[in-house]
Protein backbone atom coordinates (compact mmCIF):
# COMPACT_ATOMS: atom_id res chain seq x y z
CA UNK A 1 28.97 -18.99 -19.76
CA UNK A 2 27.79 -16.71 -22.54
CA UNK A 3 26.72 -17.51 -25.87
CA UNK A 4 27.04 -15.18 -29.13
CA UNK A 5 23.65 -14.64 -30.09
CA UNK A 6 22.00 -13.21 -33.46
CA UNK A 7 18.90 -11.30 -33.56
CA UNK A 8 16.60 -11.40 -36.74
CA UNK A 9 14.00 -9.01 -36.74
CA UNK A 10 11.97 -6.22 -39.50
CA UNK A 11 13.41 -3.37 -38.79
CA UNK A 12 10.80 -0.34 -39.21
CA UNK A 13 7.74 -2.25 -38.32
CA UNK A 14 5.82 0.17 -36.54
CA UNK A 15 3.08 -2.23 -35.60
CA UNK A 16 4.27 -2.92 -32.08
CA UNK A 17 3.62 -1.68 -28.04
CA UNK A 18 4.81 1.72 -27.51
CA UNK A 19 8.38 1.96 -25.01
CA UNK A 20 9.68 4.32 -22.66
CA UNK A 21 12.92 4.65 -24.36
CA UNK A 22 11.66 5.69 -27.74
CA UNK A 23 11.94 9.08 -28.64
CA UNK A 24 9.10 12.26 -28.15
CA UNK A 25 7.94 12.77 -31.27
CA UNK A 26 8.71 8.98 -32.69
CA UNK A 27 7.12 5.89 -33.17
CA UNK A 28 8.59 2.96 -31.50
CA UNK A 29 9.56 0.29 -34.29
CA UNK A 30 10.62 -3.12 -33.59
CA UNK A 31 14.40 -1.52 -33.76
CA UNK A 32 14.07 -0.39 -30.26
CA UNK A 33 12.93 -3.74 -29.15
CA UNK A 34 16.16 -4.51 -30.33
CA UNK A 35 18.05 -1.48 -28.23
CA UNK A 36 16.17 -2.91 -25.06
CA UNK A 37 17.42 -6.36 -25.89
CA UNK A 38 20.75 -5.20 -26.05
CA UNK A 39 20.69 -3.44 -22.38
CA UNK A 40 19.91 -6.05 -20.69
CA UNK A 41 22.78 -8.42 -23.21
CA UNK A 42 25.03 -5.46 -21.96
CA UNK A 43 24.67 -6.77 -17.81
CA UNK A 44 25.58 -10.22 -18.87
CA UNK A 45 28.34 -12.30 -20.58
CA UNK A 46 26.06 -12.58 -23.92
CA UNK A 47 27.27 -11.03 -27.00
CA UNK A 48 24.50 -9.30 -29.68
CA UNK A 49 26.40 -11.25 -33.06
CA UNK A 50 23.88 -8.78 -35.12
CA UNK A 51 24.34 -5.35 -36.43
CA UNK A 52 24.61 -2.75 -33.95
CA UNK A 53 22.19 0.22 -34.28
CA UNK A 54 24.10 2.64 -36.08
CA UNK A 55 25.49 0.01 -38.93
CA UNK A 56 24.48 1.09 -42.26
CA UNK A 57 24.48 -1.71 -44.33
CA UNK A 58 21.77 0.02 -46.92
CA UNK A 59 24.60 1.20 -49.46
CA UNK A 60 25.93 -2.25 -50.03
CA UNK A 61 24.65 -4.67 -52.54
CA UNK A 62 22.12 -7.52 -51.04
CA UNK A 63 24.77 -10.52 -51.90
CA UNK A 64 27.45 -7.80 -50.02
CA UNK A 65 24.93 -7.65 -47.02
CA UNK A 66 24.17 -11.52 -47.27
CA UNK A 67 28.04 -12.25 -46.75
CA UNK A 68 27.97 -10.20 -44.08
CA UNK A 69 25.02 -11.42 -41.73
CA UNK A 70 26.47 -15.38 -43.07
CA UNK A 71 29.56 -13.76 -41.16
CA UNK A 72 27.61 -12.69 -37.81
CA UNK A 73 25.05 -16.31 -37.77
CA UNK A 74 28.55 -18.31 -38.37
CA UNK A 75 29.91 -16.98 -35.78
CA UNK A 76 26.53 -17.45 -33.30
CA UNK A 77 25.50 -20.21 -31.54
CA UNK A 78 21.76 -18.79 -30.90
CA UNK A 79 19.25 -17.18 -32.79
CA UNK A 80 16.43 -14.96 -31.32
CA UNK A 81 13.71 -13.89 -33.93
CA UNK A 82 11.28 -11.18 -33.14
CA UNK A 83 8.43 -11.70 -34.26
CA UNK A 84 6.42 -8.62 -34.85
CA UNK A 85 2.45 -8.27 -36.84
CA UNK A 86 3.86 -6.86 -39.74
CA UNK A 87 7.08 -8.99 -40.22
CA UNK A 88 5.72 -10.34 -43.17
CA UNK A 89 5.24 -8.34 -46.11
CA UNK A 90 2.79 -10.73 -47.40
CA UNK A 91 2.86 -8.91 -51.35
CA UNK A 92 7.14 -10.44 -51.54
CA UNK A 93 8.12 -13.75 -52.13
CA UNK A 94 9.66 -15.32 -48.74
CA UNK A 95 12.89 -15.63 -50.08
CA UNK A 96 13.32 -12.49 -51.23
CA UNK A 97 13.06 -11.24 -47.49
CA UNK A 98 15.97 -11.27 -45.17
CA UNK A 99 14.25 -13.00 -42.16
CA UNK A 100 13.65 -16.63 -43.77
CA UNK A 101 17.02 -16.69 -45.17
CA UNK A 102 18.34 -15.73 -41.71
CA UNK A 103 16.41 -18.26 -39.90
CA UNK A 104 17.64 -20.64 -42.99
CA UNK A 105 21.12 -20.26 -42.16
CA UNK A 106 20.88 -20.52 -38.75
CA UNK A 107 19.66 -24.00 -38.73
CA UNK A 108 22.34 -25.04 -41.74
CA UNK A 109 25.83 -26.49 -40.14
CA UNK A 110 28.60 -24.72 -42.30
CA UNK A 111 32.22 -25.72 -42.82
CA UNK A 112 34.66 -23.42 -43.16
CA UNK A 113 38.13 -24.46 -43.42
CA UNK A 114 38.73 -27.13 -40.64
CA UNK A 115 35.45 -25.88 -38.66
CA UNK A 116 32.08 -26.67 -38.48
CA UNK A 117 29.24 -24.19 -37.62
CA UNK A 118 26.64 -26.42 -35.39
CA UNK A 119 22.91 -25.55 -35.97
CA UNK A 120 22.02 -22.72 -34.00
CA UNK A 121 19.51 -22.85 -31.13
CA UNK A 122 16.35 -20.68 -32.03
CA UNK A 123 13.89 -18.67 -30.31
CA UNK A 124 10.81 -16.89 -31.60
CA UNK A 125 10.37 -13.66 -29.27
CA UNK A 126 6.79 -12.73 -29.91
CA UNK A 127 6.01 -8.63 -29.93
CA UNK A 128 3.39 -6.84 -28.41
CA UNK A 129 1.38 -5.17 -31.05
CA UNK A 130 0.32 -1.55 -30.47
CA UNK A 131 -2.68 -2.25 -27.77
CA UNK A 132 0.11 -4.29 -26.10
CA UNK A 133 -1.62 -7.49 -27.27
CA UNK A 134 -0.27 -10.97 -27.96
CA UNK A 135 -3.42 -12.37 -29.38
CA UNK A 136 -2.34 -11.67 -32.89
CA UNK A 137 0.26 -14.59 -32.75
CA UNK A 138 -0.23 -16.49 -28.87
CA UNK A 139 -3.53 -16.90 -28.04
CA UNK A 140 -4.84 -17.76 -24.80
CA UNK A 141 -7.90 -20.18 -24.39
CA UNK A 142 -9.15 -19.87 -20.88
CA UNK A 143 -11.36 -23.95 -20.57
CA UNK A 144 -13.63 -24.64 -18.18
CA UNK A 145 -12.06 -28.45 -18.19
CA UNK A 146 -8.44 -27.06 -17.76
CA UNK A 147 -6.98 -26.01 -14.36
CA UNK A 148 -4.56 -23.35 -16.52
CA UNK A 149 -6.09 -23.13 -19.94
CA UNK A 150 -3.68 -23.71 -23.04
CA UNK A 151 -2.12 -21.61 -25.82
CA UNK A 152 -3.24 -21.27 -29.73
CA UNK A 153 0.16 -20.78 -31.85
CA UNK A 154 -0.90 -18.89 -34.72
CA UNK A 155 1.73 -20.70 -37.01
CA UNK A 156 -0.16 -20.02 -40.39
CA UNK A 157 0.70 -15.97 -39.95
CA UNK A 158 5.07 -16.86 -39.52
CA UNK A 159 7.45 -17.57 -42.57
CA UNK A 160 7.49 -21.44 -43.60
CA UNK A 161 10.77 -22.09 -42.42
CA UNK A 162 9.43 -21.09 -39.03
CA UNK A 163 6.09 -22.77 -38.71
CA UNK A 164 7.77 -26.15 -40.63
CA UNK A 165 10.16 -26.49 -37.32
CA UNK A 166 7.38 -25.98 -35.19
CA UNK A 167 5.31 -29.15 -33.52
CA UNK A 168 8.47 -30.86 -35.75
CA UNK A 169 9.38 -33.23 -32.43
CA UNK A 170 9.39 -36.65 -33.46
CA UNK A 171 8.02 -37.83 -30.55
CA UNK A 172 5.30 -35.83 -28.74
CA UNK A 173 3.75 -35.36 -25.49
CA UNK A 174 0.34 -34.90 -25.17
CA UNK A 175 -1.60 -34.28 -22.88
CA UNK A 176 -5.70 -35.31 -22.95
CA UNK A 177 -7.99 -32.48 -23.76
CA UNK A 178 -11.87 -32.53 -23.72
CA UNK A 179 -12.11 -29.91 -25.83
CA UNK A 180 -10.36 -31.12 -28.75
CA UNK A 181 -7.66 -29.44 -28.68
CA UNK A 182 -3.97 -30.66 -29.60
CA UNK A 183 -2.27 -30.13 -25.75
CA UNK A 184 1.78 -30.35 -26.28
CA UNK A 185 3.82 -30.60 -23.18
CA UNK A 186 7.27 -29.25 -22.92
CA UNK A 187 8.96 -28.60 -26.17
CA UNK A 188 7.52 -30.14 -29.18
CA UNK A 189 8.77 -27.70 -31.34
CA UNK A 190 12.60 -26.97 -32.45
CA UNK A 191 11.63 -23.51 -32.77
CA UNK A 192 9.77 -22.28 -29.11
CA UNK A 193 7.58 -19.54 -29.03
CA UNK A 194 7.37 -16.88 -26.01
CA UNK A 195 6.00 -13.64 -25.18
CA UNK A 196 8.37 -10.66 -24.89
CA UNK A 197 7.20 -9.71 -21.51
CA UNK A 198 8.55 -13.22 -20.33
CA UNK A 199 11.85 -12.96 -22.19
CA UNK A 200 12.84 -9.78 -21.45
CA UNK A 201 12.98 -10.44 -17.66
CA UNK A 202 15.00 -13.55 -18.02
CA UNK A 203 16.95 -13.71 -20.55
CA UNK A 204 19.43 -16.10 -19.51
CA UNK A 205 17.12 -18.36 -18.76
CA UNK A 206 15.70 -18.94 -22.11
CA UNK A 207 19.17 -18.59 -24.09
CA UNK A 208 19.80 -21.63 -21.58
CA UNK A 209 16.73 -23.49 -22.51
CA UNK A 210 17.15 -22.81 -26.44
CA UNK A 211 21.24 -24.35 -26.14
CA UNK A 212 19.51 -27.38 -24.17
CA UNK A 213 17.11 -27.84 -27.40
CA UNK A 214 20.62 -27.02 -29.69
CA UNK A 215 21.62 -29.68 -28.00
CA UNK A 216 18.82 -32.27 -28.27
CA UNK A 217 18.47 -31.22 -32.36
CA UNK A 218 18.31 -34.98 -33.35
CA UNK A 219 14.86 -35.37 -31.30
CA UNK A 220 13.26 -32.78 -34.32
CA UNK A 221 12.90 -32.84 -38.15
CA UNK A 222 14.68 -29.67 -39.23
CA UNK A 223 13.88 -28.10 -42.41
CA UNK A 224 15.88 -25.56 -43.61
CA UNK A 225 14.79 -24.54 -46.67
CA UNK A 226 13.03 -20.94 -46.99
């Protein structure tokens, strides 16, 4: 079955991984992430809820614009965020940037009339930056103790609202680590975290995986506050 999903993402940032599809001439910004998304929505029964490339929303007013993406998240039952170096620009207050209050109202349940919006499902799609890197956000620690290493979320580089419903499982699984280190098994956080090069080649997978953790929303402490 397929599931109406939103993506919130910056735009122009140019600090990502080159793609084939982007123009001679151009710089690929995290909009064409966004156009490669969308091919492979396009070969299944998923539907992109988010502006389509070619949607000019510039020449209305922000509370216009707001309305209008409180429209597209309503009517969504999953959120993808991509999460890109320069997402944040660090110099702006986070609620005077679009992806917080995005992220905000996908995790609100809304009543409209006689129907309720549910919380959305959310996934954080991390980008490669331009040396096709990871590091930046997922870090891999290879440990000499550890048959398959572990992974260092760089959660103090993301928007609140995203870090605050990460590791937000009530109840965690851990799993013993010699090192030190704080090992979570399966999904301790509301809000997972994944490479693009693992998303993009199964996408219906993880939209699957993110409505089973819609689902199981009363396991987590959701903030939604930006």
């Amino acid at each position: 079955m397929g599931h109406k999903i939103f993506i919130s993402y910056k735009y122009g940032d140019m600090s990502v991984k080159r793609l084939a599809r982007t123009p001679l001439g151009e710089r690929t910004i995290v909009r064409h992430y966004v156009d490669e998304l969308q091919d492979r929505l396009d070969r299944t029964d998923h539907i992109n809820k988010g502006e389509l490339d070619g949607e000019d929303l510039s020449h209305f007013k922000d509370s216009t614009i707001k309305s209008k993406l409180r429209d597209k998240i309503y009517d969504s039952s999953v959120t993808v965020v991509l999460v890109s170096p320069n997402m944040k620009e660090v110099w702006r207050a986070e609620e005077e940037q679009w992806i917080p209050w995005e992220v905000s109202y996908s995790l609100r349940e809304v009543t409209r009339g006689d129907r309720t919006s549910r919380m959305n499902g959310v996934l954080a799609v991390v980008l490669p930056d331009v040396n096709g890197r990871y590091d930046y956000m997922l870090e891999h620690n290879s440990c000499p103790l550890c048959q398959n290493g572990c992974t260092t979320w760089h959660t103090d580089k993301l928007f609140r609202i995203l870090r605050d419903n990460m590791f937000n499982q009530y109840v965690k699984t851990k799993s013993d680590c010699r090192m030190a280190r704080n090992i979570y098994l399966g999904y301790a956080s509301y809000i997972h975290m994944i490479k693009w090069e693992d998303f993009i080649v199964n996408v219906n997978f993880w939209v699957e995986e993110v409505e089973k953790l819609r689902g199981d929303k009363d396991f987590y402490d959701i903030r939604v506050n930006v």
